[in-house]
Protein backbone atom coordinates (compact mmCIF):
# COMPACT_ATOMS: atom_id res chain seq x y z
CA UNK A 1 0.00 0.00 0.00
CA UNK A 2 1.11 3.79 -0.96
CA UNK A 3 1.09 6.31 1.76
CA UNK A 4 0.93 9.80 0.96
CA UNK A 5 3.78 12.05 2.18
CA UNK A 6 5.27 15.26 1.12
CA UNK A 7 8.59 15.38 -0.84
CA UNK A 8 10.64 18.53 -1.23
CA UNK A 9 11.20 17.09 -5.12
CA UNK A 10 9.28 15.93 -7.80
CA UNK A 11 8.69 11.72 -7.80
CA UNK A 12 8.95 10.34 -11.33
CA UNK A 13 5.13 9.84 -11.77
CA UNK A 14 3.14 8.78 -14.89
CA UNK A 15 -0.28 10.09 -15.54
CA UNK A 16 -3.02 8.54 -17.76
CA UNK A 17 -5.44 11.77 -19.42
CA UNK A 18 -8.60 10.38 -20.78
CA UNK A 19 -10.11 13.07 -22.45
CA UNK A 20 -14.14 11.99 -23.39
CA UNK A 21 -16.08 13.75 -25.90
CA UNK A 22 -19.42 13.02 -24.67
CA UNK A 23 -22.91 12.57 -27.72
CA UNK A 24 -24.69 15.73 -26.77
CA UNK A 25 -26.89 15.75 -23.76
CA UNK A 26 -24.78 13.01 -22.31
CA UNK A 27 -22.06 14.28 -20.11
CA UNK A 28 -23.45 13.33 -17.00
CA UNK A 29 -23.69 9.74 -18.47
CA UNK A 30 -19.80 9.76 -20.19
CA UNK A 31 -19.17 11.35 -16.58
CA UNK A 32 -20.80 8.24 -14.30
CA UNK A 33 -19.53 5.61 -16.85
CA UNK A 34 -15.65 7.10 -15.78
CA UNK A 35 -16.00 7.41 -12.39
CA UNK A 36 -17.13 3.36 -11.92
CA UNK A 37 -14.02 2.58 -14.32
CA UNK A 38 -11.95 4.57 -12.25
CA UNK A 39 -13.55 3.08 -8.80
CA UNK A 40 -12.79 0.26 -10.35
CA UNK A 41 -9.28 0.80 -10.78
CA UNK A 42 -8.57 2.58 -7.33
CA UNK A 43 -8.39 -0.86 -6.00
CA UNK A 44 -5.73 -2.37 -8.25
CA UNK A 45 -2.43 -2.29 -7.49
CA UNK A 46 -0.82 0.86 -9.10
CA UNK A 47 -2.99 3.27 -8.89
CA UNK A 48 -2.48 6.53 -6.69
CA UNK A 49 -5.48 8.88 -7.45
CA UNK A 50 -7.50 10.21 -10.17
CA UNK A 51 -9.32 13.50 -10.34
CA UNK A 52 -12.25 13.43 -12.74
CA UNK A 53 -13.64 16.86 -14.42
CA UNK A 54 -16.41 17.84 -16.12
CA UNK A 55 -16.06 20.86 -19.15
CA UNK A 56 -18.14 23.87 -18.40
CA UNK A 57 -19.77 23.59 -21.77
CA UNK A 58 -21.14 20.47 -21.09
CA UNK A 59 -19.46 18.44 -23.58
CA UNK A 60 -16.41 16.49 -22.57
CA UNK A 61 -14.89 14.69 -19.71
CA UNK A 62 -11.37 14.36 -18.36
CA UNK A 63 -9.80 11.65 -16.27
CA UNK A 64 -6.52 12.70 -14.51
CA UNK A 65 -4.94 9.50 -13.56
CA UNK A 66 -1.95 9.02 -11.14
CA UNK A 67 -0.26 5.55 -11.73
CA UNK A 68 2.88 4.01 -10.46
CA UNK A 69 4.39 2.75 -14.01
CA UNK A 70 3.11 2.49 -17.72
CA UNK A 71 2.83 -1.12 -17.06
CA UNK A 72 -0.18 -0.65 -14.87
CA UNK A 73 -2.02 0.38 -18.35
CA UNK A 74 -1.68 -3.06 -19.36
CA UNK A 75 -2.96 -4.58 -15.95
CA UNK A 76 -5.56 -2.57 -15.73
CA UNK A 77 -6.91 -3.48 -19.29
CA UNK A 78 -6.08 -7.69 -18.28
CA UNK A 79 -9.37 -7.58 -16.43
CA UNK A 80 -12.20 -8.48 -18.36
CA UNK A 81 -13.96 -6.59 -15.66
CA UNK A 82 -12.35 -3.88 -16.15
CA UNK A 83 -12.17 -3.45 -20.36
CA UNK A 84 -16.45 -4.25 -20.22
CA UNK A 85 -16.92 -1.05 -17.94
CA UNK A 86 -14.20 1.46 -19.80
CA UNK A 87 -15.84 0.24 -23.33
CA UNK A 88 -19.14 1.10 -21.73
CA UNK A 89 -18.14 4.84 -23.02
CA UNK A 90 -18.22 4.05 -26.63
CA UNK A 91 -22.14 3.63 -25.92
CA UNK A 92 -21.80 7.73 -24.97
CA UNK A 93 -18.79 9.32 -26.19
CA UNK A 94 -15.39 8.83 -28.17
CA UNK A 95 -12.47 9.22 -26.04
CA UNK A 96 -8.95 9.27 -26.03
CA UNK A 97 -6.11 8.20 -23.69
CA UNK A 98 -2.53 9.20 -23.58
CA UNK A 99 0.20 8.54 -20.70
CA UNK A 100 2.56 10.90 -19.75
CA UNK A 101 5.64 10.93 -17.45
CA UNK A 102 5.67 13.97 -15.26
CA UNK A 103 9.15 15.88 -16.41
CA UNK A 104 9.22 18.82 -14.66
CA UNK A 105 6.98 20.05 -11.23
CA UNK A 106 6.56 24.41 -11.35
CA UNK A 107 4.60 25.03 -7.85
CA UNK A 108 3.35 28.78 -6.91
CA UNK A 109 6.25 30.84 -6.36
CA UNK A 110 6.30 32.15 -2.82
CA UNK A 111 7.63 36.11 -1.91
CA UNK A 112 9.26 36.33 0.95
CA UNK A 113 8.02 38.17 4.04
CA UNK A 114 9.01 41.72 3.86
């Protein structure tokens, strides 16, 4: 099991971004149909969090997903469980994933007290 903990430096971390283009009207559907994937794969071994977003204009959905190694892609998609619920969003949407390996961490720069 991961615990969380503060690091002064950036930890080599790879994200998954699902981006889901929702059929009009059904962003709240697209939306639901994520977030059971996702619960899904919060209990596998690999994942560290996800943050799930809905656009303002109602028509897409984004899945921010913190996982331990690109290998955990191909776990994930081993479960038959698994591939039925995340093909579930064809039925709503097209979507798109891509995985990226955080490179570079810029946090709020801080003045200092006068």
């Amino acid at each position: 099991m991961i615990t969380p903990a503060f690091s002064a430096a950036p930890t080599p971390t790879v994200f998954i971004v699902n981006v889901i283009h929702a059929r009009p009207g059904l962003q709240d559907e697209a939306f639901a149909i994520i977030q059971d994937v996702v619960r899904l794969a919060s209990g596998k071994p690999g994942f560290l969090w996800s943050n799930l977003a809905k656009s303002t204009d109602g028509l897409t959905v984004v899945n921010i997903e913190a996982i331990a190694d690109e290998g955990n892609v191909g776990e994930f998609f081993s479960d038959p469980v698994f591939v039925e619920k995340f093909r579930r969003l064809d039925e709503v949407s097209t979507s798109e994933f891509h995985t990226y390996r955080v490179t570079d961490l810029i946090l709020p720069r801080i003045e200092p007290a006068a």
